[in-house]
PDB file of N, CA and C in Angstrom:
ATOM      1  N   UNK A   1      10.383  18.162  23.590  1.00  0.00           N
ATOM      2  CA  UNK A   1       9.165  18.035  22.815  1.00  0.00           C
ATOM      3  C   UNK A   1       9.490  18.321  21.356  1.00  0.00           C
ATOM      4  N   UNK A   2       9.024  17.482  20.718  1.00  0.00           N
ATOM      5  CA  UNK A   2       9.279  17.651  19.165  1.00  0.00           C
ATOM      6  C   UNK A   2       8.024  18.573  18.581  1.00  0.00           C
ATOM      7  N   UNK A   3       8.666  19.517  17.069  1.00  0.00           N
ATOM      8  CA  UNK A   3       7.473  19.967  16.422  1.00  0.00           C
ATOM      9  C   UNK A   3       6.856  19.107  15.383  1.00  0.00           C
ATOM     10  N   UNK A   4       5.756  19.349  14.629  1.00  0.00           N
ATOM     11  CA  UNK A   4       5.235  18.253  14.085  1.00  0.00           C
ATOM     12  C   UNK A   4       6.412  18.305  12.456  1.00  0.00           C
ATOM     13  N   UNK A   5       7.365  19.537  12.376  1.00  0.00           N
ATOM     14  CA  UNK A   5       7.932  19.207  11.213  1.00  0.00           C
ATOM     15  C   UNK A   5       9.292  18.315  11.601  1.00  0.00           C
ATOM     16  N   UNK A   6       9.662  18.180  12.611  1.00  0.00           N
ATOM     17  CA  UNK A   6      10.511  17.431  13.396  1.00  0.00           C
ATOM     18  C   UNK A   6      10.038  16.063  13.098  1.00  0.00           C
ATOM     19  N   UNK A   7       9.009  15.553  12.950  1.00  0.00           N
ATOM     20  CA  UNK A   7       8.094  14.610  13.374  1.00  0.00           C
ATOM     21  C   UNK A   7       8.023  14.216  11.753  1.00  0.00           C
ATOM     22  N   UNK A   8       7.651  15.336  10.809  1.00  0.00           N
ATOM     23  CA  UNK A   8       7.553  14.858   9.634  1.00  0.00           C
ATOM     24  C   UNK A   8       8.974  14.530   8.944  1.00  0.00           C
ATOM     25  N   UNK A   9      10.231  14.582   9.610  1.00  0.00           N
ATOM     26  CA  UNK A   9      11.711  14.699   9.114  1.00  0.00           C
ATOM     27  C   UNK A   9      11.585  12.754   9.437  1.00  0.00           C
ATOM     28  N   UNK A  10      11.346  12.842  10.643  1.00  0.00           N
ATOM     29  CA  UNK A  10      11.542  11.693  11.577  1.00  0.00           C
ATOM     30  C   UNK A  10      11.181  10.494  10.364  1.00  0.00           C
ATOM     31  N   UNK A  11       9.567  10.826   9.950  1.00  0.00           N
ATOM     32  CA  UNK A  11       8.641   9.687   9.123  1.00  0.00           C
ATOM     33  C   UNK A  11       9.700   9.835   8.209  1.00  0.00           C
ATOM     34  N   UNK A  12       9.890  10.670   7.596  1.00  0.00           N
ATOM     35  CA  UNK A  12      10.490  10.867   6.115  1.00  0.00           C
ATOM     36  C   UNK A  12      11.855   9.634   6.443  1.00  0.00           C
ATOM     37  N   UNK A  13      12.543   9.956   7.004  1.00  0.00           N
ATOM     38  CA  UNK A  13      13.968   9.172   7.360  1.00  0.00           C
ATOM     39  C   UNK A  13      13.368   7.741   7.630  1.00  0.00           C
ATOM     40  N   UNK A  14      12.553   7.091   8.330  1.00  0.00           N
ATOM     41  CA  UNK A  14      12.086   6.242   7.992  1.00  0.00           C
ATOM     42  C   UNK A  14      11.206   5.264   7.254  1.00  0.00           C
ATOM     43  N   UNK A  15      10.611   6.014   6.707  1.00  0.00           N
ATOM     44  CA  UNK A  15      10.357   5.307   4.933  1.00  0.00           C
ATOM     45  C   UNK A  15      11.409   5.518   4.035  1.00  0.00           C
ATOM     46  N   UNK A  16      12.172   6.000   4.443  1.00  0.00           N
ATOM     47  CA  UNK A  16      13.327   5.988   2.906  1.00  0.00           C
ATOM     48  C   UNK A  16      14.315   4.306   3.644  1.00  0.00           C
ATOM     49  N   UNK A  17      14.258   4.510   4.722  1.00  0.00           N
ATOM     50  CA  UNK A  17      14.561   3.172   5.457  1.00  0.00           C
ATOM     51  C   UNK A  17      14.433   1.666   5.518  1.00  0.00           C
ATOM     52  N   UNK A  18      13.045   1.930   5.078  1.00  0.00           N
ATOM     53  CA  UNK A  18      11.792   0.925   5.430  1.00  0.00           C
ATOM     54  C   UNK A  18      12.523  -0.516   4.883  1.00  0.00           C
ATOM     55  N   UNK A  19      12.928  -0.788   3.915  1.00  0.00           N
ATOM     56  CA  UNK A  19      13.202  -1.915   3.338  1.00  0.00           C
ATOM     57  C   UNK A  19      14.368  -2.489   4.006  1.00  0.00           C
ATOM     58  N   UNK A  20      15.115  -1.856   4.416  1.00  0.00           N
ATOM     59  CA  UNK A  20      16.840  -1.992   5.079  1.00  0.00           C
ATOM     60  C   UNK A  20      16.104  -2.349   6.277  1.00  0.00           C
ATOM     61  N   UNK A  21      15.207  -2.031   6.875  1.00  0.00           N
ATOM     62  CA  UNK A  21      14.713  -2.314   8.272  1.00  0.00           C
ATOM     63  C   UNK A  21      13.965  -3.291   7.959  1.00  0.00           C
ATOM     64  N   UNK A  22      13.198  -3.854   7.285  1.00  0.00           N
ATOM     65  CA  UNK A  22      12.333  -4.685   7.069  1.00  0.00           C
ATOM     66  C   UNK A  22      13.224  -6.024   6.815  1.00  0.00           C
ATOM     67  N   UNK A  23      14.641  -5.949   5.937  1.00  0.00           N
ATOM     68  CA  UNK A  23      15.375  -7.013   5.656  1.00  0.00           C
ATOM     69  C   UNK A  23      16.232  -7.417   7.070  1.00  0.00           C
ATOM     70  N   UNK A  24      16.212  -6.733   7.975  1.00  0.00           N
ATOM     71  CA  UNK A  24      17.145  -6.753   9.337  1.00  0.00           C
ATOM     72  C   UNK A  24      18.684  -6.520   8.640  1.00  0.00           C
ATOM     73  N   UNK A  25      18.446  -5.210   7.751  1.00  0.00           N
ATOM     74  CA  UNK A  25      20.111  -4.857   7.156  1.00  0.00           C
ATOM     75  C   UNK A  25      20.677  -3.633   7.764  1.00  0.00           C
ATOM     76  N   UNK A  26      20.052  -3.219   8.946  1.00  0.00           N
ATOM     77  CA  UNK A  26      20.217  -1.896   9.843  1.00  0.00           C
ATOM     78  C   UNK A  26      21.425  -2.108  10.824  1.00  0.00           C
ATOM     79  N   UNK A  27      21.866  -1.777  11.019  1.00  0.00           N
ATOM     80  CA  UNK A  27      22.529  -1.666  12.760  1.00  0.00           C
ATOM     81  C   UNK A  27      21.588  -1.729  13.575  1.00  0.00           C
ATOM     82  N   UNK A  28      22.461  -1.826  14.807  1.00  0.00           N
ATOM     83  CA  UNK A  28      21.539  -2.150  16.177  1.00  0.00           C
ATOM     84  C   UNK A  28      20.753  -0.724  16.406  1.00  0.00           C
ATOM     85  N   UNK A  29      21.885   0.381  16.434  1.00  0.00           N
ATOM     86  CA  UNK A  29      21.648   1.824  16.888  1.00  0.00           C
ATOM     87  C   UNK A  29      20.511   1.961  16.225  1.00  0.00           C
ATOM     88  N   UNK A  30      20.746   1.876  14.715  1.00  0.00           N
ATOM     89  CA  UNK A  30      19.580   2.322  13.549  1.00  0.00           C
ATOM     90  C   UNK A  30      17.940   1.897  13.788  1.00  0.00           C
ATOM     91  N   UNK A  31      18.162   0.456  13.755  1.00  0.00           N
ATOM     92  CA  UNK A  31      17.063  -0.350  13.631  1.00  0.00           C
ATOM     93  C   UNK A  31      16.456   0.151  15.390  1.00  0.00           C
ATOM     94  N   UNK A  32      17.059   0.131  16.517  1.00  0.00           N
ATOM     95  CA  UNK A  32      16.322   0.646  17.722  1.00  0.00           C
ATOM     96  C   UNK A  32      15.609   1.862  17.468  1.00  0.00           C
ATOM     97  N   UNK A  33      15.944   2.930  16.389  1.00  0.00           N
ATOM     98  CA  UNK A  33      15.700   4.274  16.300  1.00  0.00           C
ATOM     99  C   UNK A  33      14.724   3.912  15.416  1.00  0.00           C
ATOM    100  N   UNK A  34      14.654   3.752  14.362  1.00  0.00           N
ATOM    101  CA  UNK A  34      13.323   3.539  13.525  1.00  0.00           C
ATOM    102  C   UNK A  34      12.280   2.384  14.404  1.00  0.00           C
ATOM    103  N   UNK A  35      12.630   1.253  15.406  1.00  0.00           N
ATOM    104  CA  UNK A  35      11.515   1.283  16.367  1.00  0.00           C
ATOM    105  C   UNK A  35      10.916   2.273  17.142  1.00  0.00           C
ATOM    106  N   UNK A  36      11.491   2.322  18.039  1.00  0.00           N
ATOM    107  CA  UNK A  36      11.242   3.516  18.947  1.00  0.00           C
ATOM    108  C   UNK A  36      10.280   4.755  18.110  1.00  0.00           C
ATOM    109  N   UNK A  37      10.280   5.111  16.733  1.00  0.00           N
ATOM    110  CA  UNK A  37       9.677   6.133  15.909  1.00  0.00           C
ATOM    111  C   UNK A  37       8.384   5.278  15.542  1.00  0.00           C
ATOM    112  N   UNK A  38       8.218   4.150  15.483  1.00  0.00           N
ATOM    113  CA  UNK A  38       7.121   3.230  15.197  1.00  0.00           C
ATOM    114  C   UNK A  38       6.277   2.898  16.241  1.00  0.00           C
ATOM    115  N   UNK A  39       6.500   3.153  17.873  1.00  0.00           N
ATOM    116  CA  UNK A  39       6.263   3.131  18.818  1.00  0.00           C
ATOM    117  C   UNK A  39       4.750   3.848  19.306  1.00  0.00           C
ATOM    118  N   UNK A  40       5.345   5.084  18.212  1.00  0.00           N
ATOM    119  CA  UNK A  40       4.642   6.601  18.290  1.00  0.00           C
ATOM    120  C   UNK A  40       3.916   7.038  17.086  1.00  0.00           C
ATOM    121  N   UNK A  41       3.995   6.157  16.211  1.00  0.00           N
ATOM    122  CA  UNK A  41       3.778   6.993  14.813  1.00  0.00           C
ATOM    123  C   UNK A  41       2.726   5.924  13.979  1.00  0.00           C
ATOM    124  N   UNK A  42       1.611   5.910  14.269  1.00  0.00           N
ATOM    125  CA  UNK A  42       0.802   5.086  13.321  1.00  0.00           C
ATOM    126  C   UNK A  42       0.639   4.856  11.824  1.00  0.00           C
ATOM    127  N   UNK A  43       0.961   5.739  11.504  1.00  0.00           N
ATOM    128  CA  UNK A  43       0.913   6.423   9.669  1.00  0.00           C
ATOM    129  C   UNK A  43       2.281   5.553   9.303  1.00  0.00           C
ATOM    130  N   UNK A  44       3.535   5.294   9.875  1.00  0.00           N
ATOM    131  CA  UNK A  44       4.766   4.820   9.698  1.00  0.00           C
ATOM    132  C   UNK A  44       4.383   3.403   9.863  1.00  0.00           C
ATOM    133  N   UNK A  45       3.679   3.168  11.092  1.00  0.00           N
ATOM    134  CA  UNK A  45       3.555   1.760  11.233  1.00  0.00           C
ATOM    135  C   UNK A  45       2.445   0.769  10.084  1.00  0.00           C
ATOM    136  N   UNK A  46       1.462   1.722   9.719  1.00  0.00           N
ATOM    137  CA  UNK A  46       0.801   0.791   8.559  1.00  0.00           C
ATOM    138  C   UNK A  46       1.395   0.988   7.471  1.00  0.00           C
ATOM    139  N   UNK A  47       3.093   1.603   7.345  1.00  0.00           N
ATOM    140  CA  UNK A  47       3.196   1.418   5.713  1.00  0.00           C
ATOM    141  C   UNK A  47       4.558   0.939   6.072  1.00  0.00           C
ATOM    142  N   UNK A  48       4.910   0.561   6.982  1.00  0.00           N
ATOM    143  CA  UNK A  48       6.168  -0.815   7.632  1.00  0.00           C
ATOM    144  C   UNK A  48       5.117  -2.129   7.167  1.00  0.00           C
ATOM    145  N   UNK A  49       3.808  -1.910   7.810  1.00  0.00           N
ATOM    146  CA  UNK A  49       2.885  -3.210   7.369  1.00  0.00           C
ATOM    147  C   UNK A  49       3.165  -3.792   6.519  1.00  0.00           C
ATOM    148  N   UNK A  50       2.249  -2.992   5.552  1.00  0.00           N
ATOM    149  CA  UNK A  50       1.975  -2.836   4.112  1.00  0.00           C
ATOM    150  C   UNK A  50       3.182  -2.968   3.424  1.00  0.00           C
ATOM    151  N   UNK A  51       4.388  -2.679   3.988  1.00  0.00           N
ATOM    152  CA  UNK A  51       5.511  -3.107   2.886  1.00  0.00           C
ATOM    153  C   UNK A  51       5.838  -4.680   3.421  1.00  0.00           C
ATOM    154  N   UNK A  52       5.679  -4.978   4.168  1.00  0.00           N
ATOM    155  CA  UNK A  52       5.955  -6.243   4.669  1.00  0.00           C
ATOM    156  C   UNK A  52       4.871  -7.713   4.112  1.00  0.00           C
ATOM    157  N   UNK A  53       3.510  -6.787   4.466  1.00  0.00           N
ATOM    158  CA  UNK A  53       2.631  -7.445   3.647  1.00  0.00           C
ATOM    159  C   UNK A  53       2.981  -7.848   2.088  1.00  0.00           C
ATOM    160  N   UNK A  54       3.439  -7.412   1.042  1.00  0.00           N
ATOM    161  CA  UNK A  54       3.990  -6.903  -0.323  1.00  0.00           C
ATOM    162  C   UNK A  54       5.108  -7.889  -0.437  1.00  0.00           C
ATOM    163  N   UNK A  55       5.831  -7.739   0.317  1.00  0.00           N
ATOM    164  CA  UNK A  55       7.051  -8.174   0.316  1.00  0.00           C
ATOM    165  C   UNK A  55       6.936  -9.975   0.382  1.00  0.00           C
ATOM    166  N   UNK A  56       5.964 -10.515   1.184  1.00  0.00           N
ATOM    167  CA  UNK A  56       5.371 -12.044   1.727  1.00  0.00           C
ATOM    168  C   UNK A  56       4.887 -12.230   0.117  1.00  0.00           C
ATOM    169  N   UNK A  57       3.899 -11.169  -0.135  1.00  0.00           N
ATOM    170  CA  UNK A  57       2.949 -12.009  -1.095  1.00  0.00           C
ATOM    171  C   UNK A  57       3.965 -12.409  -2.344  1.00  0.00           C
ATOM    172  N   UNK A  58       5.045 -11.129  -2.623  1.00  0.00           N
ATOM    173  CA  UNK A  58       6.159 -11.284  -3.617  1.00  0.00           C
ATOM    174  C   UNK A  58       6.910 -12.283  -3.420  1.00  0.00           C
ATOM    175  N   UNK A  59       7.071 -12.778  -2.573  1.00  0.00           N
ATOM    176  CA  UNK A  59       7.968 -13.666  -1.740  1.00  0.00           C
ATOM    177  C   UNK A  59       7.429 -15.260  -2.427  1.00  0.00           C
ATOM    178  N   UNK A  60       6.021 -15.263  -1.993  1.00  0.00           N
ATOM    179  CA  UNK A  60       5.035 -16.627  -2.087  1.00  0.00           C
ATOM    180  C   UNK A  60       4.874 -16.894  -3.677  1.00  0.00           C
ATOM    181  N   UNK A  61       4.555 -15.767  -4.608  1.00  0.00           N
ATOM    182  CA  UNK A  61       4.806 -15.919  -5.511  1.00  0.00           C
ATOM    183  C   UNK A  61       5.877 -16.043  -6.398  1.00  0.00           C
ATOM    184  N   UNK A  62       7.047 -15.750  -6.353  1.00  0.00           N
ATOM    185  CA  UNK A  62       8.294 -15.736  -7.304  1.00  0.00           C
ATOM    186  C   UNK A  62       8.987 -16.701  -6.009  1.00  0.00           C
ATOM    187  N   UNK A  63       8.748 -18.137  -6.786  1.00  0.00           N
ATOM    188  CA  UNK A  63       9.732 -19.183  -5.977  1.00  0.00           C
ATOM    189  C   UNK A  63      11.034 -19.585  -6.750  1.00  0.00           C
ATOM    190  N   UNK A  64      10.692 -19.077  -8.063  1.00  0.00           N
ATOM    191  CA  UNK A  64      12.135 -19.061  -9.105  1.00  0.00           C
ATOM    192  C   UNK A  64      12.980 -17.887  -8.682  1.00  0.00           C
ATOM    193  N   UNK A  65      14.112 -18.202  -9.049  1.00  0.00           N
ATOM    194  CA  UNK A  65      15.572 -16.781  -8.758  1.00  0.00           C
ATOM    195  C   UNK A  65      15.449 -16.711 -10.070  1.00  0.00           C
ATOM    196  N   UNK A  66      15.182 -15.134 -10.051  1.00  0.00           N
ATOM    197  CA  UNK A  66      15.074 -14.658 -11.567  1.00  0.00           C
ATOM    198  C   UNK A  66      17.013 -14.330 -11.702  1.00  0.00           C
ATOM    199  N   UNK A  67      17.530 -14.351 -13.272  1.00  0.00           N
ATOM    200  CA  UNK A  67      18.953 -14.026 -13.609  1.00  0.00           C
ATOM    201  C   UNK A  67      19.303 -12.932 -13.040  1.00  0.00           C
ATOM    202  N   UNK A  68      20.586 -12.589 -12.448  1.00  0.00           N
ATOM    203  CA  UNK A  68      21.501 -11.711 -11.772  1.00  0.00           C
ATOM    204  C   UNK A  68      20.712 -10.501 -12.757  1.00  0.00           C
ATOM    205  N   UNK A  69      20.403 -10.098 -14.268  1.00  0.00           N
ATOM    206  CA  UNK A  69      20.778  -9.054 -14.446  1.00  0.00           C
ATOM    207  C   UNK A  69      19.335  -8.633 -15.092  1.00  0.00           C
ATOM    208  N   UNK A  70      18.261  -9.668 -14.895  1.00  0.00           N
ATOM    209  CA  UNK A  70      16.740  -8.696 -14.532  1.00  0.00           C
ATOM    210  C   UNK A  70      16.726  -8.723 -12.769  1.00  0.00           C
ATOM    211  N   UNK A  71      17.524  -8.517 -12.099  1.00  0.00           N
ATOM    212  CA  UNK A  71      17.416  -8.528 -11.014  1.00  0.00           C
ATOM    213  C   UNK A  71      18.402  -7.529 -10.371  1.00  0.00           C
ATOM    214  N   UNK A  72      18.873  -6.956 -10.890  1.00  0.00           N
ATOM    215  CA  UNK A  72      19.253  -5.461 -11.265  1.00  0.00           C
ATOM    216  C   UNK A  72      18.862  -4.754 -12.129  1.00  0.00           C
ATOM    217  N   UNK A  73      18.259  -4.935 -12.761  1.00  0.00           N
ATOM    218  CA  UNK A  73      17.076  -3.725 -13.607  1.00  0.00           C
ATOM    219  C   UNK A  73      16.086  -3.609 -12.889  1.00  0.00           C
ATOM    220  N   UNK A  74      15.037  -4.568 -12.054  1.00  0.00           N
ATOM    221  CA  UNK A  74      14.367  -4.340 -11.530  1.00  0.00           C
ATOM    222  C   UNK A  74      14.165  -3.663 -10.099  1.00  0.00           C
ATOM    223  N   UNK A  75      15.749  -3.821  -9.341  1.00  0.00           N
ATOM    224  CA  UNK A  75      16.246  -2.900  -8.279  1.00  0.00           C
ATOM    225  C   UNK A  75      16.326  -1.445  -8.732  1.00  0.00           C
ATOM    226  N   UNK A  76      16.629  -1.290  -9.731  1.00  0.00           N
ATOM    227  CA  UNK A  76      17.101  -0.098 -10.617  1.00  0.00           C
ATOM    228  C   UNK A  76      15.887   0.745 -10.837  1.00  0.00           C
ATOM    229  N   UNK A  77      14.661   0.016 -11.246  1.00  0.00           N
ATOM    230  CA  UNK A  77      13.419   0.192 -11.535  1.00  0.00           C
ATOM    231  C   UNK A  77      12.392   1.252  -9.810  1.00  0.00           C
ATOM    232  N   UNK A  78      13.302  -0.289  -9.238  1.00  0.00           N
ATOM    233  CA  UNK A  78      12.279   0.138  -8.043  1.00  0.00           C
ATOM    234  C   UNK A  78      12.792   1.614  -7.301  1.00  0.00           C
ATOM    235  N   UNK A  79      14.242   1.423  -7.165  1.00  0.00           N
ATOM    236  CA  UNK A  79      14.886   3.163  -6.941  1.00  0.00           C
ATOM    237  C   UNK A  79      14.586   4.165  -7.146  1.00  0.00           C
ATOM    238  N   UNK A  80      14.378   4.280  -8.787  1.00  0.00           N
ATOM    239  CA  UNK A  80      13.642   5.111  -9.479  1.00  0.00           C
ATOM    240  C   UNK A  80      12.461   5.855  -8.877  1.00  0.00           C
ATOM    241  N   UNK A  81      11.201   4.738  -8.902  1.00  0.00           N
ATOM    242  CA  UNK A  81       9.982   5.152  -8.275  1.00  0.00           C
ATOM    243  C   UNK A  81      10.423   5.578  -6.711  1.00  0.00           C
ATOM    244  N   UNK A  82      11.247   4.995  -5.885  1.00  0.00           N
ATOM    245  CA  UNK A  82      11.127   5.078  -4.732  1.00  0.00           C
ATOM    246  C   UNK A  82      11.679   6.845  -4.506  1.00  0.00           C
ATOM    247  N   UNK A  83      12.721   7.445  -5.278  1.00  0.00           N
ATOM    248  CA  UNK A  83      13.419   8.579  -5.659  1.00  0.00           C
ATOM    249  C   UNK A  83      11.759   9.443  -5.949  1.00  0.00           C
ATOM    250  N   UNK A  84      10.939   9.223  -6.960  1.00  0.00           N
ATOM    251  CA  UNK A  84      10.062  10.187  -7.405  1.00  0.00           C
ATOM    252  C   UNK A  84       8.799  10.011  -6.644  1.00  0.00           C
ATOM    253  N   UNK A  85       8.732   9.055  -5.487  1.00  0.00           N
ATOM    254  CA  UNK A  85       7.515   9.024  -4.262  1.00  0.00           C
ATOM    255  C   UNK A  85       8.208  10.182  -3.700  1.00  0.00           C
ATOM    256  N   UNK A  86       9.542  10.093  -2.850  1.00  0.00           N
ATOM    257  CA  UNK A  86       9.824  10.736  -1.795  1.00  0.00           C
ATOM    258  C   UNK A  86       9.454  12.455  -2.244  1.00  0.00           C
ATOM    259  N   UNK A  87      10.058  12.456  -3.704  1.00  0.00           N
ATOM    260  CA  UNK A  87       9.737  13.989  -4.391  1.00  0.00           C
ATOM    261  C   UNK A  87       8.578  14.478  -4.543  1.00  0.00           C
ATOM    262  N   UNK A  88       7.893  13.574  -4.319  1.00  0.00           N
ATOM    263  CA  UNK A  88       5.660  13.845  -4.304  1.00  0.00           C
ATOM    264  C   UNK A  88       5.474  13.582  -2.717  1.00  0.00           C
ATOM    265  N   UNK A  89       6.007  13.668  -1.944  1.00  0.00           N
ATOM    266  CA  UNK A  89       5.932  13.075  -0.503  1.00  0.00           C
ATOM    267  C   UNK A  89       5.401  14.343   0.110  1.00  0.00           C
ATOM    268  N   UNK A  90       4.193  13.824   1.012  1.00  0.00           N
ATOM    269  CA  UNK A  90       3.396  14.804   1.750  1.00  0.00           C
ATOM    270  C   UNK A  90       4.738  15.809   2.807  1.00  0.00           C
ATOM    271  N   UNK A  91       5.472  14.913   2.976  1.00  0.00           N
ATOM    272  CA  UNK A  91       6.452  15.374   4.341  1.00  0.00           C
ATOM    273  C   UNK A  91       7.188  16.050   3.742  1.00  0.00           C
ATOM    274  N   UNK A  92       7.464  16.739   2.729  1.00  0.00           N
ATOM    275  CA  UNK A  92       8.509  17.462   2.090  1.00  0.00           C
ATOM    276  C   UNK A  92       7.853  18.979   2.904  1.00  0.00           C
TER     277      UNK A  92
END
């Protein structure tokens, strides 16, 4: 039986995930384990959604390949924020 801070380690490890799982850039082992946690975890599963949702609409809109090197600033960009969510993150 897990405790619920067990539980909050679990979410945490899989939203820092989310995108690597969402692109199918996981391993087999990996990607079974962040299912299996989605199985159980509703709060994980609407923001797997919601990034997926995001990801389509970004998708539908930018049909141009932006240049190699706003396309590393903007990875760079997104790190950033993704680094100072996890540091405001309820699960800490």
């Amino acid at each position: 039986m897990s405790t619920e801070h067990e539980h909050d380690a679990d979410c945490r490890e899989v939203l820092e995930r989310v995108y690597f799982f969402i692109d199918n850039e996981l391993d087999h082992a990996s990607r079974a384990q962040i299912e299996e946690h989605l199985t159980a975890c509703a709060p994980c599963v609407q923001e797997v959604d919601l990034e997926r949702m995001v990801k389509a609409l970004i998708a539908r809109s930018c049909r141009e390949h932006a240049p190699v090197e706003l396309r590393q600033r903007v990875m760079f960009s997104i790190r950033q924020v993704q680094i100072e969510v996890r540091r405001e993150s309820p699960f800490d």
